[in-house]
N, C-alpha and C. Protein backbone atom coordinates (compact mmCIF):
# COMPACT_ATOMS: atom_id res chain seq x y z
N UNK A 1 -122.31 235.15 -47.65
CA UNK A 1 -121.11 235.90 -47.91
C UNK A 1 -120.35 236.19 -46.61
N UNK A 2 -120.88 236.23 -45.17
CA UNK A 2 -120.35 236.77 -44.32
C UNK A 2 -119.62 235.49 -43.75
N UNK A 3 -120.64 234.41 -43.63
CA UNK A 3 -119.60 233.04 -42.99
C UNK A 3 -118.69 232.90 -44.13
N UNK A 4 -118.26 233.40 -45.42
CA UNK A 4 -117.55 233.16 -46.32
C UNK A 4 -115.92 233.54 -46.22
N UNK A 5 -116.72 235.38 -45.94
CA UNK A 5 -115.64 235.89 -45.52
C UNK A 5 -114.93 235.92 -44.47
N UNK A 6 -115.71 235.63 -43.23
CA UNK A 6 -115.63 235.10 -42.11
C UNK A 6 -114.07 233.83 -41.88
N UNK A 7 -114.74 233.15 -42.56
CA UNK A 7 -114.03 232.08 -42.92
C UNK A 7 -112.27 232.23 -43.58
N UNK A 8 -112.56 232.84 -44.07
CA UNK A 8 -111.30 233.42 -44.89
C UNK A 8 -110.50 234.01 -43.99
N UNK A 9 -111.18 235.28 -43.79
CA UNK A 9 -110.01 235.81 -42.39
C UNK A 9 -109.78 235.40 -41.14
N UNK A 10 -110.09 234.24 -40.59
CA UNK A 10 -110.03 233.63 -39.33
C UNK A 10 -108.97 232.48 -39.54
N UNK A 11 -110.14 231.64 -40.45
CA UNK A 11 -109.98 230.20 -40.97
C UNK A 11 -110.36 229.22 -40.19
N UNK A 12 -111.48 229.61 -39.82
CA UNK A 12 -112.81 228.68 -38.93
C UNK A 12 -113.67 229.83 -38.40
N UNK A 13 -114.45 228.83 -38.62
CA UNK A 13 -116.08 229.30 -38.48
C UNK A 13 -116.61 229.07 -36.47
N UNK A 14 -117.65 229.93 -35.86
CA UNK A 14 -117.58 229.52 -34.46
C UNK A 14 -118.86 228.81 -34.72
N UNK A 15 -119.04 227.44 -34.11
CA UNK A 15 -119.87 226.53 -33.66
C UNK A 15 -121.55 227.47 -34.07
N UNK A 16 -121.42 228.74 -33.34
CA UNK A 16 -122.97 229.16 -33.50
C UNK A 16 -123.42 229.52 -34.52
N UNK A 17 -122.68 229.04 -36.02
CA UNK A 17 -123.46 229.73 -37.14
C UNK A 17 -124.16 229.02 -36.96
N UNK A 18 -124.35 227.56 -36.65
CA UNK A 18 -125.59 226.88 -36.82
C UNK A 18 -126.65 227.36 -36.86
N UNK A 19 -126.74 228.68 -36.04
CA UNK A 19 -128.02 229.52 -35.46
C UNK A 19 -128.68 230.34 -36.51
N UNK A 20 -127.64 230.12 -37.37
CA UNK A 20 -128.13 231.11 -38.65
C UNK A 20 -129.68 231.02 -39.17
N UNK A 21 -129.88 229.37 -39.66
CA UNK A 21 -131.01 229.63 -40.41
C UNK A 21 -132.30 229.96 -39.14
N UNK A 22 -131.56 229.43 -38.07
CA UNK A 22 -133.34 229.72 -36.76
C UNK A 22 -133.37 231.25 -37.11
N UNK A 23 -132.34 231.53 -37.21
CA UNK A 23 -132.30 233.28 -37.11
C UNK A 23 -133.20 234.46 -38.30
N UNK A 24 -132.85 233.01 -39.68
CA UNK A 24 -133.51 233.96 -40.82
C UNK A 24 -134.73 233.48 -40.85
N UNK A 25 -135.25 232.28 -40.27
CA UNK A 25 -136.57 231.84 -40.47
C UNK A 25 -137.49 232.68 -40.07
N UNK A 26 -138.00 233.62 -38.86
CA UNK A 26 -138.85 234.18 -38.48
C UNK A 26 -138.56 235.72 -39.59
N UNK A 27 -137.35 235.61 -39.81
CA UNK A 27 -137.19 237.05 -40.73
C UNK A 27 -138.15 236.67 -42.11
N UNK A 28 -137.77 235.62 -42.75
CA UNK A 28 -138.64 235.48 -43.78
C UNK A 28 -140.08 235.44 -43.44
N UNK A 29 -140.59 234.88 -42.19
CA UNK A 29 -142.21 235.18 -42.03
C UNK A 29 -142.75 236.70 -42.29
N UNK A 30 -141.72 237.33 -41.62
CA UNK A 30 -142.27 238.70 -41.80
C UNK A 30 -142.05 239.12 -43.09
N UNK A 31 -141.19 238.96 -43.83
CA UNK A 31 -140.72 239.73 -45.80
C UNK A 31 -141.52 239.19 -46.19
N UNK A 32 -142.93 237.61 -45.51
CA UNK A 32 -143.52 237.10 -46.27
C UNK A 32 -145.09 238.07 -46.51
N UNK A 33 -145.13 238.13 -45.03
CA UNK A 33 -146.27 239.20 -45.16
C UNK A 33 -146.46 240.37 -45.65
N UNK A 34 -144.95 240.74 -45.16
CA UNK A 34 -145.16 242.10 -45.91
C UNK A 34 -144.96 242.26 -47.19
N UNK A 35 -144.88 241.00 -48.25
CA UNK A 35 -144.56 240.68 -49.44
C UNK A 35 -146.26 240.64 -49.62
N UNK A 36 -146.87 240.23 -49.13
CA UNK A 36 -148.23 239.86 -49.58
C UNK A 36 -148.95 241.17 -49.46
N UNK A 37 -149.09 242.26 -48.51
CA UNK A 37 -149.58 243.41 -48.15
C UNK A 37 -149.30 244.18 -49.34
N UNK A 38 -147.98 244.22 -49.76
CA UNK A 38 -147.44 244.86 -51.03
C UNK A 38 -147.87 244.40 -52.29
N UNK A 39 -148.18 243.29 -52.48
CA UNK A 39 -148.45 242.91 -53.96
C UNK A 39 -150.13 242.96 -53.59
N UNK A 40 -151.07 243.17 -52.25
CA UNK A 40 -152.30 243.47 -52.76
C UNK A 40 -152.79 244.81 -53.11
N UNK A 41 -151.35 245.54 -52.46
CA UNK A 41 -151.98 247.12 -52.57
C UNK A 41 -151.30 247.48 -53.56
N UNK A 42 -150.08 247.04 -54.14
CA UNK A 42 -149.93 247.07 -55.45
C UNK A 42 -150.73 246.86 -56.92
N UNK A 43 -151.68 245.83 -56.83
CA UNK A 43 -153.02 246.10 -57.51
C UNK A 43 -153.56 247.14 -57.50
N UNK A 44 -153.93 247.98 -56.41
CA UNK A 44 -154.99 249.01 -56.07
C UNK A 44 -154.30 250.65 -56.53
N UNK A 45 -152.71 250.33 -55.76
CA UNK A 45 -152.12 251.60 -55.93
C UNK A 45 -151.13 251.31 -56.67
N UNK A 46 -151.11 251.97 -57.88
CA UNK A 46 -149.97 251.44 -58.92
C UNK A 46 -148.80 252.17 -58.38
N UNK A 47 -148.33 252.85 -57.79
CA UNK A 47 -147.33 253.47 -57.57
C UNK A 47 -146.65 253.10 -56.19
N UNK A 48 -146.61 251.94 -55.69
CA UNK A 48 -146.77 250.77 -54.68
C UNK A 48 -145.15 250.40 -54.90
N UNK A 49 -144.95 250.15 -56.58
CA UNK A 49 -143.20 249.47 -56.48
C UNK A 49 -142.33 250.17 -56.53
N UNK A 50 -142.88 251.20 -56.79
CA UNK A 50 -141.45 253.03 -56.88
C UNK A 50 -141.41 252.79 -55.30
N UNK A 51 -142.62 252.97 -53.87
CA UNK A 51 -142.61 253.42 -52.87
C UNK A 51 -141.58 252.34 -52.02
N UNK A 52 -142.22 251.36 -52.43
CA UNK A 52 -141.39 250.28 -52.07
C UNK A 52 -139.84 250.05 -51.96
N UNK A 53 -139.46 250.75 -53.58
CA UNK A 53 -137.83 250.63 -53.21
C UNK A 53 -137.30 252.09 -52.84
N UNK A 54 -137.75 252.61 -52.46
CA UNK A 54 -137.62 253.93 -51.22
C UNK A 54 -137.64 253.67 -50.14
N UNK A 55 -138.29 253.06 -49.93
CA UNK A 55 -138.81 252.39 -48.43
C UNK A 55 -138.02 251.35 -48.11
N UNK A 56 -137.15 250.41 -48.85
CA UNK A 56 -136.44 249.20 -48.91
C UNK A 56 -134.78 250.00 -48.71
N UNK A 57 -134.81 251.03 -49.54
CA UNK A 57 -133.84 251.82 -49.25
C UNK A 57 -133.79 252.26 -48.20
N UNK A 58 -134.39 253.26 -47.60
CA UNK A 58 -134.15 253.64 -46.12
C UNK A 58 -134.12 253.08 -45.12
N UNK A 59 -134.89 252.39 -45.09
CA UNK A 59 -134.83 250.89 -43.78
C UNK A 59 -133.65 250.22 -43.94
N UNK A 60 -132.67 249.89 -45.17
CA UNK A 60 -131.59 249.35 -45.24
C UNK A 60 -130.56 250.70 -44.49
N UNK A 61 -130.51 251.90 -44.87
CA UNK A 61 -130.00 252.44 -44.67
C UNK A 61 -129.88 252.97 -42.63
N UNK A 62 -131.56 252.64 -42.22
CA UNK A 62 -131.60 252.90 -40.74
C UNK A 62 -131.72 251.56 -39.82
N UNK A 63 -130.60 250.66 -40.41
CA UNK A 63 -130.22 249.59 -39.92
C UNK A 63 -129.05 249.14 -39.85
N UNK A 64 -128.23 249.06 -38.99
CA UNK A 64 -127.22 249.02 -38.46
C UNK A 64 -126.83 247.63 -39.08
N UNK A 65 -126.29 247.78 -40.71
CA UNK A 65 -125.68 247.23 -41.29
C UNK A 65 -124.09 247.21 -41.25
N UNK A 66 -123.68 248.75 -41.76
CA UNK A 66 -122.05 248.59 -41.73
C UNK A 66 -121.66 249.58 -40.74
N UNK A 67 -122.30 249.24 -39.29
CA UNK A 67 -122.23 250.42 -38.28
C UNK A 67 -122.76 249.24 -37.45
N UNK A 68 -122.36 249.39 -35.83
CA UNK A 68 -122.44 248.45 -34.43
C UNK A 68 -123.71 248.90 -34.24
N UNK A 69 -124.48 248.52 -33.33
CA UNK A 69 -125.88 249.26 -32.50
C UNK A 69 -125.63 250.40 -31.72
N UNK A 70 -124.14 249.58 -30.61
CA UNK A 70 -123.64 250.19 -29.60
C UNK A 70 -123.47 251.44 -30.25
N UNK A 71 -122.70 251.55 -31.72
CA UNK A 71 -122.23 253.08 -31.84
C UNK A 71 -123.32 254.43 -31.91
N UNK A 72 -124.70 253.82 -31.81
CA UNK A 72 -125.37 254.66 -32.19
C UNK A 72 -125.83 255.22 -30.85
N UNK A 73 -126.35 256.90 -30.72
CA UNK A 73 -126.53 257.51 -29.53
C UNK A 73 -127.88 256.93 -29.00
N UNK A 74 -127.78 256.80 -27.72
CA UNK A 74 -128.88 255.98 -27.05
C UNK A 74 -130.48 256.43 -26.87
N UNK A 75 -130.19 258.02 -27.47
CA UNK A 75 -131.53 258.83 -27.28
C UNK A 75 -132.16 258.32 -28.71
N UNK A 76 -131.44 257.44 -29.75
CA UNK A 76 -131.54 257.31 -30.86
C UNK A 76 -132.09 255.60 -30.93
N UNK A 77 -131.76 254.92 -30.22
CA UNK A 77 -131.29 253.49 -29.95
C UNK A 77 -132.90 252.53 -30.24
N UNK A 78 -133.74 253.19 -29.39
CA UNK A 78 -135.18 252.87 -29.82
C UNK A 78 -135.79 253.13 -30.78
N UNK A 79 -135.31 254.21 -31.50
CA UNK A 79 -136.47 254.57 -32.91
C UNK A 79 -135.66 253.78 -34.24
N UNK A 80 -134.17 253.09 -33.92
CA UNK A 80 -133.59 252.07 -34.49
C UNK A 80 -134.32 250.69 -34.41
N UNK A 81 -134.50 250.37 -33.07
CA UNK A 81 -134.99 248.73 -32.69
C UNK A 81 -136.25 249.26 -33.61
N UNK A 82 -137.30 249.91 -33.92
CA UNK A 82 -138.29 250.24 -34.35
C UNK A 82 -138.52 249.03 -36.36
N UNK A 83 -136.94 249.71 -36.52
CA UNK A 83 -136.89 248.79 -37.83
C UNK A 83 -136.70 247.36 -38.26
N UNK A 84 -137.83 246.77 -38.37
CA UNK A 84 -137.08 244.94 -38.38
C UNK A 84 -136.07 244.23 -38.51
N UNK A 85 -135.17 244.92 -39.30
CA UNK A 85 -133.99 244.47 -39.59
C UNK A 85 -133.22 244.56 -38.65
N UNK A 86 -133.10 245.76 -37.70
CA UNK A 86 -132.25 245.69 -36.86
C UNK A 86 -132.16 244.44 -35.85
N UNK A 87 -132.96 243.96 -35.36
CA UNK A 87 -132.53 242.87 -34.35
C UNK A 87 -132.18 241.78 -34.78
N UNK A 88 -132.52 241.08 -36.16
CA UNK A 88 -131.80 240.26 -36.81
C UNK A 88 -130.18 240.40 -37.24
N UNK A 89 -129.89 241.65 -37.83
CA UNK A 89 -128.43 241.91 -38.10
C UNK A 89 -128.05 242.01 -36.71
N UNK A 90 -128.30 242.69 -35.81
CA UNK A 90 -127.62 241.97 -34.50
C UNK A 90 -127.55 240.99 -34.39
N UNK A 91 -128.17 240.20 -34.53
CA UNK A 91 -128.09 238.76 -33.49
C UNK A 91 -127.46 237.83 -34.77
N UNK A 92 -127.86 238.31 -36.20
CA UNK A 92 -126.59 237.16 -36.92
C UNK A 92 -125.08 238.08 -36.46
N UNK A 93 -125.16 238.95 -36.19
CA UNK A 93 -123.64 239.03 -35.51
C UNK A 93 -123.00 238.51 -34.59
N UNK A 94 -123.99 238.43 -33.68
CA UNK A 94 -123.20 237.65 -32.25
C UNK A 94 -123.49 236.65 -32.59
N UNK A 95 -124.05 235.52 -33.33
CA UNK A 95 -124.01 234.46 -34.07
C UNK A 95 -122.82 234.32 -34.66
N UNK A 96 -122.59 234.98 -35.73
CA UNK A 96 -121.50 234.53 -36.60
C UNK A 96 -120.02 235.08 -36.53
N UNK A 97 -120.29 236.40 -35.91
CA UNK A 97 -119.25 237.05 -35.81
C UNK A 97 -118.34 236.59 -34.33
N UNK A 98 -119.38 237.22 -33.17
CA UNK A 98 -118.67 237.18 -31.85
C UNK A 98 -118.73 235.90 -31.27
N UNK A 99 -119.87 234.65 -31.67
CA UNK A 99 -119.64 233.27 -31.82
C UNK A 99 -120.87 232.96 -29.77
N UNK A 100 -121.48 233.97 -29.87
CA UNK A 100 -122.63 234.15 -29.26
C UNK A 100 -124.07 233.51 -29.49
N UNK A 101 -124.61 232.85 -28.71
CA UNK A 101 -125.79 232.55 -28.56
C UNK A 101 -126.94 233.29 -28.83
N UNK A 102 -127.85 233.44 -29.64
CA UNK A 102 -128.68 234.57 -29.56
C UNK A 102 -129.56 234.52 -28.87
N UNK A 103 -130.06 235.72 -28.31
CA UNK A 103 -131.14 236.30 -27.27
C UNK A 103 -132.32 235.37 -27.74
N UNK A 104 -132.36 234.29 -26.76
CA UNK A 104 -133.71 234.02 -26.81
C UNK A 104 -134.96 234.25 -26.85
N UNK A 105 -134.93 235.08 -25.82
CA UNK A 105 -136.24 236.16 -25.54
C UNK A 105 -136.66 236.71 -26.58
N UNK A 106 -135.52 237.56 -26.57
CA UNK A 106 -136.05 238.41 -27.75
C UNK A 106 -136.21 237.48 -29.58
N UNK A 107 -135.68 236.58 -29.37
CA UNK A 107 -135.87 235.91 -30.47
C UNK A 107 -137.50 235.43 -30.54
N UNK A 108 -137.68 235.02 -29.82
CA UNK A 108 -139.25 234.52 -29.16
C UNK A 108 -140.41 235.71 -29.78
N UNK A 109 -139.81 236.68 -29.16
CA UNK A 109 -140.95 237.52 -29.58
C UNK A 109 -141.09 238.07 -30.41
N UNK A 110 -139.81 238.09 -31.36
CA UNK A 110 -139.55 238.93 -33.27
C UNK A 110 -140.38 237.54 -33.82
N UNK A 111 -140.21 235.93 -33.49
CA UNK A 111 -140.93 235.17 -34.54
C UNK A 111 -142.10 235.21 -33.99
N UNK A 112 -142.79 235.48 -32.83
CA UNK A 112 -144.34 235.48 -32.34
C UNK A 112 -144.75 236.62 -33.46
N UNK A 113 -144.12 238.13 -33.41
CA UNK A 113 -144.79 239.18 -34.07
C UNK A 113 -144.62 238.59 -35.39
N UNK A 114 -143.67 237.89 -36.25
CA UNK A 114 -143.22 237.69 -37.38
C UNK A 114 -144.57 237.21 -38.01
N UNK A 115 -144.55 235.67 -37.32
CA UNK A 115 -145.99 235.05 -37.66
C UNK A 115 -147.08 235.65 -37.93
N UNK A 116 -147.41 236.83 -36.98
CA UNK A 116 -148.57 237.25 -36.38
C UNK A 116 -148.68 238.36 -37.83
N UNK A 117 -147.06 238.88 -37.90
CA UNK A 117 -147.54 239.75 -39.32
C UNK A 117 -147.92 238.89 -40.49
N UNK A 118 -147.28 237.62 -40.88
CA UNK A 118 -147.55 237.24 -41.63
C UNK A 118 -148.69 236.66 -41.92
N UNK A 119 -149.38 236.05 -41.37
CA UNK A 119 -151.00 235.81 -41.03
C UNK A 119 -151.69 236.90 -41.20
N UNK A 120 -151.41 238.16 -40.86
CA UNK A 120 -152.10 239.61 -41.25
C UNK A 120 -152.32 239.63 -42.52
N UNK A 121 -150.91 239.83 -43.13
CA UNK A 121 -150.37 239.83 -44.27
C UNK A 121 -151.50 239.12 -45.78
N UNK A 122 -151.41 237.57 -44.95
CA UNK A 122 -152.32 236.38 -45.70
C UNK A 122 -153.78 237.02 -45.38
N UNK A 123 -154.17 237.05 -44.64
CA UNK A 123 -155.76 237.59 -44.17
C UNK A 123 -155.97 238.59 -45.42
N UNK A 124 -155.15 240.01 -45.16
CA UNK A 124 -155.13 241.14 -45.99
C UNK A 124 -155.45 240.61 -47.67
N UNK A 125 -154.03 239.79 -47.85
CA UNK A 125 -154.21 239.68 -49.27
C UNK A 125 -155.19 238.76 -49.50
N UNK A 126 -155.60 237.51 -48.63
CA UNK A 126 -157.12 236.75 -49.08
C UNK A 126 -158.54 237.49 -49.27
N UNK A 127 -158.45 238.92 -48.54
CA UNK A 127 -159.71 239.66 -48.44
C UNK A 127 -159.92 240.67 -49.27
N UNK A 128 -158.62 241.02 -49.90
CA UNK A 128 -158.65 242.14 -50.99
C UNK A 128 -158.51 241.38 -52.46
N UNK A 129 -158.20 239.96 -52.48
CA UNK A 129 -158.17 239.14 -53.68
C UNK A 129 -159.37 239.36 -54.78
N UNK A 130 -160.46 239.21 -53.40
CA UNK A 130 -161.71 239.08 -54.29
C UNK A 130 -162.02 240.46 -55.70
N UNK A 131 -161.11 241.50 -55.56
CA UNK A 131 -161.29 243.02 -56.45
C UNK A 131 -160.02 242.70 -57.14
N UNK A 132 -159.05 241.75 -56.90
CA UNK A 132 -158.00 241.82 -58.56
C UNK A 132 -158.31 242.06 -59.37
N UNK A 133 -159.50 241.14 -59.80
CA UNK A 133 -159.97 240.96 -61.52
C UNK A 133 -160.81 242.36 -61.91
N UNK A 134 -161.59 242.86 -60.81
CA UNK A 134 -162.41 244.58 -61.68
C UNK A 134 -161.53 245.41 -61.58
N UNK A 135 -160.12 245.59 -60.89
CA UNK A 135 -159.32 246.45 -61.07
C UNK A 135 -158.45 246.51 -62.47
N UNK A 136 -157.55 245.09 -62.51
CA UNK A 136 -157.03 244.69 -63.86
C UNK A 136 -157.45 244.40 -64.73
């Protein structure tokens, strides 16, 4: 929707959306794990998918979606980076918006942790699998 609209009010797109999907790939490693963490403790704790969209809610909400990073006060600025989302909606901005290269570095190390959760994630739910069936 954003290169859409993007598109519309300009009427060209900058060279770096390309960057887009590198950008969502390590994001999905992590929604993957933490997709798996959730549906094993969702077995255990039935009250897992109410918490969830509370939790999906506020993290949307303490992520600098329809608000800059910059605007936020700097004593504040770290317990923001704290939320996953935030460094991705940055960096598809200067991707798509300001037509910026994204931070390598830091790209490097959101898909190192990404992986690393998601492999957790898989571990978690392969080791708690074995109690699906006496719970349900």
């Amino acid at each position: 929707m954003l290169l859409i609209a993007f598109f519309l009010h300009n009427g060209d797109i900058h060279w770096t959306s390309v960057y887009l999907p590198l950008l969502l790939v390590p994001f999905s490693a992590f929604i993957l794990g933490t997709s798996w963490i959730f549906a094993s403790l969702g077995v255990f704790l039935r009250d897992v998918g109410q918490t969830v969209g509370i939790l999906t809610m506020v993290m949307l909400f303490l992520a600098p979606v329809v608000y800059p990073f910059s605007a936020v006060p700097a004593s504040v600025q770290p317990w923001l980076l704290a939320n996953p989302l935030t460094f991705i909606i940055e960096q598809c901005r200067e991707v798509v918006i300001w037509g910026r290269q994204p931070d390598w570095s830091g790209l490097a190390i959101y898909t190192v942790t990404a992986v690393a959760f998601a492999w957790l994630g898989y571990a978690w739910f392969q080791k708690t699998r074995k109690g699906f069936a006496d719970v349900l």
